[in-house]
Protein backbone atom coordinates (compact mmCIF):
# COMPACT_ATOMS: atom_id res chain seq x y z
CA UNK A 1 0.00 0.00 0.00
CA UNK A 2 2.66 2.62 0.86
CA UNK A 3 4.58 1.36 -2.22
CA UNK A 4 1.90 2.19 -4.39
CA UNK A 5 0.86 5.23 -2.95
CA UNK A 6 4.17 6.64 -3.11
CA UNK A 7 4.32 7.93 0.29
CA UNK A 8 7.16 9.04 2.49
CA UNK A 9 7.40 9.04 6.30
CA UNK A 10 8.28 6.34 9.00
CA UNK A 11 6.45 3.49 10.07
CA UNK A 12 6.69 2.93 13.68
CA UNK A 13 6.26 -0.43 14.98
CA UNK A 14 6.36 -1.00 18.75
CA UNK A 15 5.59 -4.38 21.33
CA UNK A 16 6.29 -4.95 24.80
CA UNK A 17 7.88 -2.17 25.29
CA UNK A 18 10.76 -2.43 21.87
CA UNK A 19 10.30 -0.32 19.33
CA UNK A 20 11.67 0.14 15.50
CA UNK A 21 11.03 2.24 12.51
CA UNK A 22 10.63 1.37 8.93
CA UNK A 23 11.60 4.33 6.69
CA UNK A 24 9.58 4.64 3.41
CA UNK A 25 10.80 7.07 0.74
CA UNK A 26 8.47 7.48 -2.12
CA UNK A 27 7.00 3.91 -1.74
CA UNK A 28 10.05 2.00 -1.36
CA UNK A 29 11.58 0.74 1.96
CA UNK A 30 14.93 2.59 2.50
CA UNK A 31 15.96 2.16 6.45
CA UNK A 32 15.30 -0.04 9.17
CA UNK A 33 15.95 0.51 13.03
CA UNK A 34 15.27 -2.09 15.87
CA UNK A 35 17.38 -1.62 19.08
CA UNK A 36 20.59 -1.27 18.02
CA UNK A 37 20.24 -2.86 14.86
CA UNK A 38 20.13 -1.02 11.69
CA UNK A 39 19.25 -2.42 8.04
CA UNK A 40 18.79 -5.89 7.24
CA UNK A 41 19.58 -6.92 11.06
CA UNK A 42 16.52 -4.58 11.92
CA UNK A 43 14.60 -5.75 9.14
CA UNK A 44 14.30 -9.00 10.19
CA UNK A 45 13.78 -7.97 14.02
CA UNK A 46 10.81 -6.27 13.15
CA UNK A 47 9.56 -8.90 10.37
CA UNK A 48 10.15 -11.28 13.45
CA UNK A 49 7.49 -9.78 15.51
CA UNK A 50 4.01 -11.78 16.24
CA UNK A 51 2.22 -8.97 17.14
CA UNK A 52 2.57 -5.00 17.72
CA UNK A 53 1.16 -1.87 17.54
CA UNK A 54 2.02 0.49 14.28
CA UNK A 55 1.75 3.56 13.05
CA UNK A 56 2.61 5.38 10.18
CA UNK A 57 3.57 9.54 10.31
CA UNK A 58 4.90 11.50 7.36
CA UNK A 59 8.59 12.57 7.74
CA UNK A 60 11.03 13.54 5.32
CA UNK A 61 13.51 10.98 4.33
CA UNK A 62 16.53 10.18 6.43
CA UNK A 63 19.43 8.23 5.90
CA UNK A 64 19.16 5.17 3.95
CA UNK A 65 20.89 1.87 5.13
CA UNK A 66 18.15 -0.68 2.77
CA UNK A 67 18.64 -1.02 -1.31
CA UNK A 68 15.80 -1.78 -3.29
CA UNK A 69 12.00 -2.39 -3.65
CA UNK A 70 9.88 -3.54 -1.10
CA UNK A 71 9.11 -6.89 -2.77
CA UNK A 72 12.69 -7.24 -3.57
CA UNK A 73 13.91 -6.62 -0.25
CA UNK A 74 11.02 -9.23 1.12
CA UNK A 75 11.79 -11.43 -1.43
């Protein structure tokens, strides 16, 4: 959905007191942050979760630390 829309902002994710962000630039997925971990570390943190709260907040666009589309990156 944020892919296609084309939107840009960060896409907090939080359970049990952790939290991480998601960073969307124009639709594609361009940083992840967990704890300490950045990128794909983070990435697959957050992927890892079985449940959570989220919310999504426009923002400009930070630094990136991902490469690549969404489904690429997922794939």
């Amino acid at each position: 959905l944020l892919e296609s829309a084309r939107k840009t902002g960060v896409l907090e994710v939080a359970v049990d007191g952790d939290a991480g962000t998601l960073e969307i630039t124009e639709g594609n997925l361009t940083a992840a942050r967990y704890g300490d971990d950045v990128g794909d570390a983070a990435l697959g943190a957050i992927f890892g979760m079985q449940e959570g709260n989220f919310a999504f907040r426009p923002a400009p666009a930070g630094t990136p630390n991902l490469a690549g589309s969404i489904d690429a990156i997922l794939a």
